[in-house]
C-alpha atoms as a PDB file:
ATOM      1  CA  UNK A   1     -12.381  -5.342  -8.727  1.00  0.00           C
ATOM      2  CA  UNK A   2     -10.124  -6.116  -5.497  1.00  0.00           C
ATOM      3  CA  UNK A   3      -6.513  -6.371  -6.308  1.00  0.00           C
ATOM      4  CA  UNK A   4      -6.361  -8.495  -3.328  1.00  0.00           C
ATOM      5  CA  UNK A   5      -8.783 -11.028  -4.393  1.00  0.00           C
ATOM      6  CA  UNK A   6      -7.817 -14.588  -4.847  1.00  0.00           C
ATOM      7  CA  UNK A   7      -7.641 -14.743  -8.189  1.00  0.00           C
ATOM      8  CA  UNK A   8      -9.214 -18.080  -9.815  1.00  0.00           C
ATOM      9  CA  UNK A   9      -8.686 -19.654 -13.245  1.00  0.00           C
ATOM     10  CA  UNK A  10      -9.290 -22.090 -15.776  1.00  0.00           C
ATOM     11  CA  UNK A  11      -6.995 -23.802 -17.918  1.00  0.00           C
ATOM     12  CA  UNK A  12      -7.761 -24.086 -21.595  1.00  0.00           C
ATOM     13  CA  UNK A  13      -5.523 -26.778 -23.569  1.00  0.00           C
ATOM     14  CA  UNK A  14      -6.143 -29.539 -25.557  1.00  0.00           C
ATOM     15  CA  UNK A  15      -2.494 -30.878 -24.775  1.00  0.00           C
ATOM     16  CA  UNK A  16      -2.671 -33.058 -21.135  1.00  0.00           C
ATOM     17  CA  UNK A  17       0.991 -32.129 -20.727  1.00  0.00           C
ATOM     18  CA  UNK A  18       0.739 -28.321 -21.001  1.00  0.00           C
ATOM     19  CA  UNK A  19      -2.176 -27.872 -19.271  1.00  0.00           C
ATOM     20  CA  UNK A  20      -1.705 -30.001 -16.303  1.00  0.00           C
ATOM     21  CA  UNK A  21       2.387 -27.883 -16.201  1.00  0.00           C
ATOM     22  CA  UNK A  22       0.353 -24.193 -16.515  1.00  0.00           C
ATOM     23  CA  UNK A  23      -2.417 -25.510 -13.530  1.00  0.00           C
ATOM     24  CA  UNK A  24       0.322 -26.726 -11.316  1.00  0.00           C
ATOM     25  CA  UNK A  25       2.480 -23.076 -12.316  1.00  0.00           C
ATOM     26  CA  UNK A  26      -0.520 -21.199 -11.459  1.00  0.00           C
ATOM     27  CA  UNK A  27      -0.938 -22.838  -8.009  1.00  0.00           C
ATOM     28  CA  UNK A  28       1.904 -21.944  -7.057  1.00  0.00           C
ATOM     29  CA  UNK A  29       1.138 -18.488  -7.155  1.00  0.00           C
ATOM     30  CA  UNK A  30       0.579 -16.557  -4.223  1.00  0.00           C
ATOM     31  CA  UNK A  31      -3.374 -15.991  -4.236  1.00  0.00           C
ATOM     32  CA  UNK A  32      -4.145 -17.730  -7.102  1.00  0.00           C
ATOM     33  CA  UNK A  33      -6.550 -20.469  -7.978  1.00  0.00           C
ATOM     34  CA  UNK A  34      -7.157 -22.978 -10.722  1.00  0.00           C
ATOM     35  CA  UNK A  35     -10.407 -24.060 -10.706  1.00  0.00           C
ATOM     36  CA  UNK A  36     -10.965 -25.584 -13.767  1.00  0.00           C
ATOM     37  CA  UNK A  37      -9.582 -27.102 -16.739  1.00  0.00           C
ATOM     38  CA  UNK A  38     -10.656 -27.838 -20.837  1.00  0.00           C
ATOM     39  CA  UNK A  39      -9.448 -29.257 -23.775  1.00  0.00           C
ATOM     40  CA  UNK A  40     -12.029 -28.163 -26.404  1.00  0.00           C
ATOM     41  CA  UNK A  41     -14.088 -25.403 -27.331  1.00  0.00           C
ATOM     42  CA  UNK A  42     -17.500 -26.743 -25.859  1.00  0.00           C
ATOM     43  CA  UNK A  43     -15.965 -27.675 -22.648  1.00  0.00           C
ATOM     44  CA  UNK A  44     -13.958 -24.294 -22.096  1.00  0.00           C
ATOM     45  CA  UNK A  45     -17.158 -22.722 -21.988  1.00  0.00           C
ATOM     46  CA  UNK A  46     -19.536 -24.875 -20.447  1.00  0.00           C
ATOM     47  CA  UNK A  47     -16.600 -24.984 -17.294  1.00  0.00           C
ATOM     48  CA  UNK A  48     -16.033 -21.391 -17.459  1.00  0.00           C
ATOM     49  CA  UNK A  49     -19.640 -19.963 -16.912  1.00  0.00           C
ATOM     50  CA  UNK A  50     -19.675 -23.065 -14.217  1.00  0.00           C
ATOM     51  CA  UNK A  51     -16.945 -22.201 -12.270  1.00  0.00           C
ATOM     52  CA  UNK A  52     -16.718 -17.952 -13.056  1.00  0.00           C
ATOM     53  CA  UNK A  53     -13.213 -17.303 -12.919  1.00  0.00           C
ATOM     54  CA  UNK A  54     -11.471 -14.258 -13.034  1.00  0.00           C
ATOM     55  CA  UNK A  55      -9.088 -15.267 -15.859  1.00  0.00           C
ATOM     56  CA  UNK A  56      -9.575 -17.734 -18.884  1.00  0.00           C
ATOM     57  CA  UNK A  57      -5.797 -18.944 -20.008  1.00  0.00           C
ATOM     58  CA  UNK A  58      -7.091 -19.697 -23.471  1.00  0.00           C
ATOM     59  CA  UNK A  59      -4.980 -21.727 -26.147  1.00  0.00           C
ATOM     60  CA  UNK A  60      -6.135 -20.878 -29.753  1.00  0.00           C
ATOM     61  CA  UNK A  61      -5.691 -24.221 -31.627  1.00  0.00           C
ATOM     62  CA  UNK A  62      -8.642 -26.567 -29.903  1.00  0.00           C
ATOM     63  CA  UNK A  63      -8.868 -30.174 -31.324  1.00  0.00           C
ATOM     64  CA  UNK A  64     -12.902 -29.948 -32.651  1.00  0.00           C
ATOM     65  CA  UNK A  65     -12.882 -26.111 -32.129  1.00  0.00           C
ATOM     66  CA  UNK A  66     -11.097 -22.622 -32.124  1.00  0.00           C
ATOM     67  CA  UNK A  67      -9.507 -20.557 -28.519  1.00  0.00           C
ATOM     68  CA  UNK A  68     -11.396 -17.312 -30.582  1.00  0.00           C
ATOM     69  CA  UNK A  69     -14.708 -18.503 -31.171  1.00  0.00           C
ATOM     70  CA  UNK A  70     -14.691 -20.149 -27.324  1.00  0.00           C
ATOM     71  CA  UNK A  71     -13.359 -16.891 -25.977  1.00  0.00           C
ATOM     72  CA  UNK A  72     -16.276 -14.977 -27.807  1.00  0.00           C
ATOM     73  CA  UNK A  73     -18.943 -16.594 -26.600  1.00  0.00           C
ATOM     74  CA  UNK A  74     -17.180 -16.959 -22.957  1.00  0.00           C
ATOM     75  CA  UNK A  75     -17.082 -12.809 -23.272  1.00  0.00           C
ATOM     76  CA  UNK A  76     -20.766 -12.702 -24.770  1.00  0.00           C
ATOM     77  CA  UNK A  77     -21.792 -14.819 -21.455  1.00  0.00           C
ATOM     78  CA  UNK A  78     -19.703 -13.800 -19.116  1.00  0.00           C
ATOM     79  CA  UNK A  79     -18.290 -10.100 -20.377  1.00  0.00           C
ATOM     80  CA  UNK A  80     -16.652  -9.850 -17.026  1.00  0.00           C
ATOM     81  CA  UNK A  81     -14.192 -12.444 -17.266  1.00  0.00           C
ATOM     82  CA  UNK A  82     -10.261 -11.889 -18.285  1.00  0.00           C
ATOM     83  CA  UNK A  83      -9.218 -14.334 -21.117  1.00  0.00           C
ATOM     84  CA  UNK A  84      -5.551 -14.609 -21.542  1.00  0.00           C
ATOM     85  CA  UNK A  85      -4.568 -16.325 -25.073  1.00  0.00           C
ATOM     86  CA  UNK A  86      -1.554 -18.603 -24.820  1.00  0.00           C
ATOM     87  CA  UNK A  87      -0.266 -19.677 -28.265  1.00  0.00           C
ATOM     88  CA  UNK A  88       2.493 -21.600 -29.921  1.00  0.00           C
ATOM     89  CA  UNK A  89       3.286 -19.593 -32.828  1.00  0.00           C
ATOM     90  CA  UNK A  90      -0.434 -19.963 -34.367  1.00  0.00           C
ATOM     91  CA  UNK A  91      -2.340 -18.512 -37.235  1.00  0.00           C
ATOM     92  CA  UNK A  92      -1.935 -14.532 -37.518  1.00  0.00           C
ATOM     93  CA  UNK A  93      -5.841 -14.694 -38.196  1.00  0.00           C
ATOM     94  CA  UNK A  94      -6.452 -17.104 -35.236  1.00  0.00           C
ATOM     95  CA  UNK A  95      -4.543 -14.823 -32.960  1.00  0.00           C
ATOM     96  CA  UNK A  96      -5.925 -11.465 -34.023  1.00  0.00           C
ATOM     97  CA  UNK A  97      -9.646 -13.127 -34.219  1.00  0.00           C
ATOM     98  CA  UNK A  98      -8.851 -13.641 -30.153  1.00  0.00           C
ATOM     99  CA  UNK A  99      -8.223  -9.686 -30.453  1.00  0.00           C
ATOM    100  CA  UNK A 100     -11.137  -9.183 -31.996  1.00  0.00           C
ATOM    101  CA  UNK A 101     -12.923 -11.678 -29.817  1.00  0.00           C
ATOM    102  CA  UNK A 102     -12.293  -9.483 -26.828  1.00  0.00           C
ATOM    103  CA  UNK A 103      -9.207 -11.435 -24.980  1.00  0.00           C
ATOM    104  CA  UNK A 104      -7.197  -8.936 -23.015  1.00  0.00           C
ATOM    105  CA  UNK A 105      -4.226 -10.750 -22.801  1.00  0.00           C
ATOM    106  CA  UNK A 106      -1.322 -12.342 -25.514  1.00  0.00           C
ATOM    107  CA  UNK A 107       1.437 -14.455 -24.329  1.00  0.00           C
ATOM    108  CA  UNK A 108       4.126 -17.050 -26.916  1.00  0.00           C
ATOM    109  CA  UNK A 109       4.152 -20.920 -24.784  1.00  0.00           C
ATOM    110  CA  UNK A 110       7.647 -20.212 -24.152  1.00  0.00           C
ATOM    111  CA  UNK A 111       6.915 -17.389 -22.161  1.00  0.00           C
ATOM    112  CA  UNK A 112       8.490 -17.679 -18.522  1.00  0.00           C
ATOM    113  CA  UNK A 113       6.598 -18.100 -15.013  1.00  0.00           C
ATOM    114  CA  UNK A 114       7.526 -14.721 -14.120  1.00  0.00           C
ATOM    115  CA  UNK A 115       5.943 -13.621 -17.607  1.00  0.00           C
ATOM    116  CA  UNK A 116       2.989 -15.750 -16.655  1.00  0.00           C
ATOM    117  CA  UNK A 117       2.241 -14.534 -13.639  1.00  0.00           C
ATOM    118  CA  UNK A 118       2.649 -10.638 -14.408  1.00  0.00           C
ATOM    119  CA  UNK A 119       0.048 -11.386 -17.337  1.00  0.00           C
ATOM    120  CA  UNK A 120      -2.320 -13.912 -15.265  1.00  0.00           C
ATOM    121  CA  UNK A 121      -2.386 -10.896 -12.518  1.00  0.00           C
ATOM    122  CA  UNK A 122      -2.685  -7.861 -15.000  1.00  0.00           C
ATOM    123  CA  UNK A 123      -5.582  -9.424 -16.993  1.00  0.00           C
ATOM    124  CA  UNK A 124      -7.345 -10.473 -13.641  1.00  0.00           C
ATOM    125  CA  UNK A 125      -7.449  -6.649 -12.713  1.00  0.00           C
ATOM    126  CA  UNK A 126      -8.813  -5.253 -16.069  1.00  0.00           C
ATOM    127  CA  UNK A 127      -5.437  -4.414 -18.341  1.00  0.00           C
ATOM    128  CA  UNK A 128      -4.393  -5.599 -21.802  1.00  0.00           C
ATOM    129  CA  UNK A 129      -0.846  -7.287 -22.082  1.00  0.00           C
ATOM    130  CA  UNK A 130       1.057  -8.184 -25.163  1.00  0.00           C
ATOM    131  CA  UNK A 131       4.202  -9.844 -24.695  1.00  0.00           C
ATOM    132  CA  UNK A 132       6.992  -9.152 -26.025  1.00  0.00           C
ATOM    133  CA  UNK A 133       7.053 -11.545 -29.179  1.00  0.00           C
ATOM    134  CA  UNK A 134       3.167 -11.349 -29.784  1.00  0.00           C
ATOM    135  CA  UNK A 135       3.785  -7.247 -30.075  1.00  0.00           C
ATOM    136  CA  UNK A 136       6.196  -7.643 -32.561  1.00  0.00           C
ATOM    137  CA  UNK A 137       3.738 -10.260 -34.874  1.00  0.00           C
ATOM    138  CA  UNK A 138       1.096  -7.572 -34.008  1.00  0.00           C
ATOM    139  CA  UNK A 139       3.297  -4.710 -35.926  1.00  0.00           C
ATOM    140  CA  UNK A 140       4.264  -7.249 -38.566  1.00  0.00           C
ATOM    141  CA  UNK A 141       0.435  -7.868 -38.931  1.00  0.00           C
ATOM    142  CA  UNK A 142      -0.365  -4.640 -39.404  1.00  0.00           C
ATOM    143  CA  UNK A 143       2.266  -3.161 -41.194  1.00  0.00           C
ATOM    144  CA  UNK A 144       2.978  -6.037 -43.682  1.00  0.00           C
ATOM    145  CA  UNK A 145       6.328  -5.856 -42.626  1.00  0.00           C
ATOM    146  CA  UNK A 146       6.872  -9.911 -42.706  1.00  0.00           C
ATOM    147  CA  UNK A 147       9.270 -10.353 -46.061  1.00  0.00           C
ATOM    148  CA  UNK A 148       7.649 -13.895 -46.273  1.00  0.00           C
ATOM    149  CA  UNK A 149       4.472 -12.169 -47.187  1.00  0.00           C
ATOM    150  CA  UNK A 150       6.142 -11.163 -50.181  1.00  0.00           C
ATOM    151  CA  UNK A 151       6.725 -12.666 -53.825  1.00  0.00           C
ATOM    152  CA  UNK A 152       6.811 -16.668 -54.026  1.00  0.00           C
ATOM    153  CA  UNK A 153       6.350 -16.879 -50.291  1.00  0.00           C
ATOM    154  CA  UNK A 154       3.074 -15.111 -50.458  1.00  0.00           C
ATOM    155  CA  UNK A 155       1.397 -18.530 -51.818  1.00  0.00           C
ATOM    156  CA  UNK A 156       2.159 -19.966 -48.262  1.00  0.00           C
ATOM    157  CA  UNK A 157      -0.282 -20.241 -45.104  1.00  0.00           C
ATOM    158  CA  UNK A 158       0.216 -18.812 -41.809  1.00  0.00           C
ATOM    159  CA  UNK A 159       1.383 -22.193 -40.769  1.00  0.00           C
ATOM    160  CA  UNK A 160       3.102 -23.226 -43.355  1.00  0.00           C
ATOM    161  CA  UNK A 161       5.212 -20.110 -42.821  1.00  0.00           C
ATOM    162  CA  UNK A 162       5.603 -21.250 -39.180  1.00  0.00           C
ATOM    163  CA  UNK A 163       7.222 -24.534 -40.294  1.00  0.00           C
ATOM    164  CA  UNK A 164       9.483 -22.643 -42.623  1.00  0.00           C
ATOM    165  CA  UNK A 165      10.628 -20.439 -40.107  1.00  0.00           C
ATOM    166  CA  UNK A 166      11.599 -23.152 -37.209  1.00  0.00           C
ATOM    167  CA  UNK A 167      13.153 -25.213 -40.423  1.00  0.00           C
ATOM    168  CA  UNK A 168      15.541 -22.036 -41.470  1.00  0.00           C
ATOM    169  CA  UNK A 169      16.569 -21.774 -37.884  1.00  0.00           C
ATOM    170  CA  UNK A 170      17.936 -25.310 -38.418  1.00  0.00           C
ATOM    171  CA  UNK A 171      15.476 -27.493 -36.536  1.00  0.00           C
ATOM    172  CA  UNK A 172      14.709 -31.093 -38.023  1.00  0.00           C
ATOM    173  CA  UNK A 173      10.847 -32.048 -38.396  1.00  0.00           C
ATOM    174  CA  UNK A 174      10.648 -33.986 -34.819  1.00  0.00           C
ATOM    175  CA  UNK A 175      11.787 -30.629 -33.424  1.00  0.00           C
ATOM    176  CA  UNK A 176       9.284 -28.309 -35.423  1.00  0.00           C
ATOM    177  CA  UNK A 177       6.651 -31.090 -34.869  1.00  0.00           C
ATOM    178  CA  UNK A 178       7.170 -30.436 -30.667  1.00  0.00           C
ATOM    179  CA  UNK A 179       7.446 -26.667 -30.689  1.00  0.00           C
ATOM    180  CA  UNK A 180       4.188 -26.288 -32.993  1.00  0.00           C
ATOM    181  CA  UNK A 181       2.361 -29.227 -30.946  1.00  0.00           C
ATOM    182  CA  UNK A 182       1.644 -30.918 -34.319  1.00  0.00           C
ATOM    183  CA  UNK A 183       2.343 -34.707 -35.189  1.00  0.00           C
ATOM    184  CA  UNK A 184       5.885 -35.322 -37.130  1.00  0.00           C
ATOM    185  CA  UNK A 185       3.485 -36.897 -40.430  1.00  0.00           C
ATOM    186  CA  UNK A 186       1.972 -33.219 -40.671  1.00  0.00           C
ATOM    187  CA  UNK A 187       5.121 -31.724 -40.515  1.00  0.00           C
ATOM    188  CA  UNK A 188       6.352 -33.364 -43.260  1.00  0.00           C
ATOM    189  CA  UNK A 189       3.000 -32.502 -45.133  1.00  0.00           C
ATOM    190  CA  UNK A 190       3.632 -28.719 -44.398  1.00  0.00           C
ATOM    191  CA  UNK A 191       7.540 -29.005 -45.780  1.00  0.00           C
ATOM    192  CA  UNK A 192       6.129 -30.791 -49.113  1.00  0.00           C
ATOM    193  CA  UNK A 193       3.442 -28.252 -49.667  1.00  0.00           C
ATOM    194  CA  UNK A 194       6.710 -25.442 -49.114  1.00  0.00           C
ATOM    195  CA  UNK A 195       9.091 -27.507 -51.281  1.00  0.00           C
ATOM    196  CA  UNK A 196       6.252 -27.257 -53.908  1.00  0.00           C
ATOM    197  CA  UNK A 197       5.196 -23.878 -53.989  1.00  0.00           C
ATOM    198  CA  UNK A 198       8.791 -22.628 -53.596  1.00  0.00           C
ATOM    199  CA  UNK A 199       9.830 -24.766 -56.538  1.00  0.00           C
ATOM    200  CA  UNK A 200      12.542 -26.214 -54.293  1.00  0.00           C
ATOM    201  CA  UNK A 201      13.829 -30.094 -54.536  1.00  0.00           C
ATOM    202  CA  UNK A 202      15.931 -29.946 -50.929  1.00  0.00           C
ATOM    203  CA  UNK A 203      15.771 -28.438 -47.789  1.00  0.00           C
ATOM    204  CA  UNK A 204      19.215 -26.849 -48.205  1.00  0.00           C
ATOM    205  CA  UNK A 205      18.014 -24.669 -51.005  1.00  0.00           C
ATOM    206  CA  UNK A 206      14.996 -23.850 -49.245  1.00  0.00           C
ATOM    207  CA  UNK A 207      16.865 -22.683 -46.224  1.00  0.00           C
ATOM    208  CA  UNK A 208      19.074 -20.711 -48.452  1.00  0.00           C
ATOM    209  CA  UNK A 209      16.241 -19.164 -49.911  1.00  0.00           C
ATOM    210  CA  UNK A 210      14.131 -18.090 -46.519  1.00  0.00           C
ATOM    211  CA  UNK A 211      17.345 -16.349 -45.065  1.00  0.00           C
ATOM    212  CA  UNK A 212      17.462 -15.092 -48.093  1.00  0.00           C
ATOM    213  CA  UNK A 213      13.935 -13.090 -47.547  1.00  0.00           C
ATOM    214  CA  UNK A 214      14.946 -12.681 -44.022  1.00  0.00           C
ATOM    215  CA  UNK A 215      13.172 -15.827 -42.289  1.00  0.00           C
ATOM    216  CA  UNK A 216      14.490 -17.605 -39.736  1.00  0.00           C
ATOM    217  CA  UNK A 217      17.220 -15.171 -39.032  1.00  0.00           C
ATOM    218  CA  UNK A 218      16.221 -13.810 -35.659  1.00  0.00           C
ATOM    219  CA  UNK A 219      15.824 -16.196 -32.694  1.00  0.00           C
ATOM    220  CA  UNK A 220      12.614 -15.203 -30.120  1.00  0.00           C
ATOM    221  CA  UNK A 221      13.840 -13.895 -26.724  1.00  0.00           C
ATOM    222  CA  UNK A 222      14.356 -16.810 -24.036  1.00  0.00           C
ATOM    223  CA  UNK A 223      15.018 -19.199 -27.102  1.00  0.00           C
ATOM    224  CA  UNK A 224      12.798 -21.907 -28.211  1.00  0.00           C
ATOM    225  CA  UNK A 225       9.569 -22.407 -26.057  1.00  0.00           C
ATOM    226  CA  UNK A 226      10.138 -24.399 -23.384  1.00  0.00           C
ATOM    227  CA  UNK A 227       6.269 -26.008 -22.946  1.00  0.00           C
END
């Protein structure tokens, strides 16, 4: 494929607000193109194999559907398209079903425009980037390395483990409820469902606990996402 093709692209976000701030970041872009934009599954596709971009920037959690499955059957339509998967600390399984999906690109919402951009333009031109914090939940993935995985904290979910670590950094539930994109009322679901698997009756003791086993120690690079 030219390099010095305009490179086009859809948008993939259920969230207005992020989706509309990546389109208007990617126009910006010196020879680059949005030409499309969904906020579910059914939609990413059926705009996708409309419009045949270059490069798919795919979020994984879809209200009514999933960024993998829609990525999937993009790739099974349209093999020749670059889908770059944008998440806010999601699912392990969600992420690495996008891997397995066929998406060449990974990239944490707090990732910045100059981040963007290297990973919009490598993807567009056939390579397979993993930034910087994806890489590192990639080894934990595979090597089992995440101390949360272990003992009492193996009874939690992926997301639930998300919560917990934004909540040992410090962060109050309006806080985890904007960096996760989830509503404050599920929030405090997830922290009840923690407090009662972890036997714990406060969020002190909890926090004491998950530094204990190493979570929510280490801050991601750039801080907390920004978008």
């Amino acid at each position: 494929m030219n390099a010095d093709a305009e490179i086009t692209v859809v948008v993939v976000d259920d969230h207005p607000v992020f989706r509309i701030g990546m389109s208007a970041l990617l126009d910006e872009m010196d020879g680059v193109r949005v030409v499309g934009q969904a906020a579910s599954q059914d939609e990413a596709v059926e705009v996708v194999l409309e419009s045949g971009p270059r490069v798919v920037v795919m979020d994984l959690d879809l209200a009514g559907g999933s960024g993998a499955e829609a990525t999937r059957e993009i790739l099974r339509q349209a093999p020749q398209t670059g889908v770059l998967v944008v998440t806010m600390f999601g699912d392990d399984e969600a992420l690495f079903g996008a891997v397995k999906a066929g998406a060449r690109g990974y990239l944490v919402k707090g990732a910045g425009p100059d981040e963007v951009e290297r990973a919009v333009r490598a993807v567009a031109d056939g390579g397979l980037v993993l930034g910087p914090q994806v890489a590192q939940r990639a080894v934990d993935y595979l090597t089992g390395a995440k101390s949360a995985r272990g003992g009492a904290f193996s009874e939690l979910t992926d997301r639930e483990r998300d919560v917990l670590e934004l909540l040992a950094r410090g962060h109050d539930n309006a806080t985890i409820a904007r960096m996760l994109v989830l509503t404050p009322k599920t929030v405090r679901n997830y922290v009840s469902a923690i407090f009662t698997k972890l036997e714990v009756n406060d969020r002190a003791t909890l926090i004491v606990r998950a530094r204990q086993a190493g979570v929510g120690l280490t801050r991601p690079e750039g801080g907390d996402p920004a978008y």
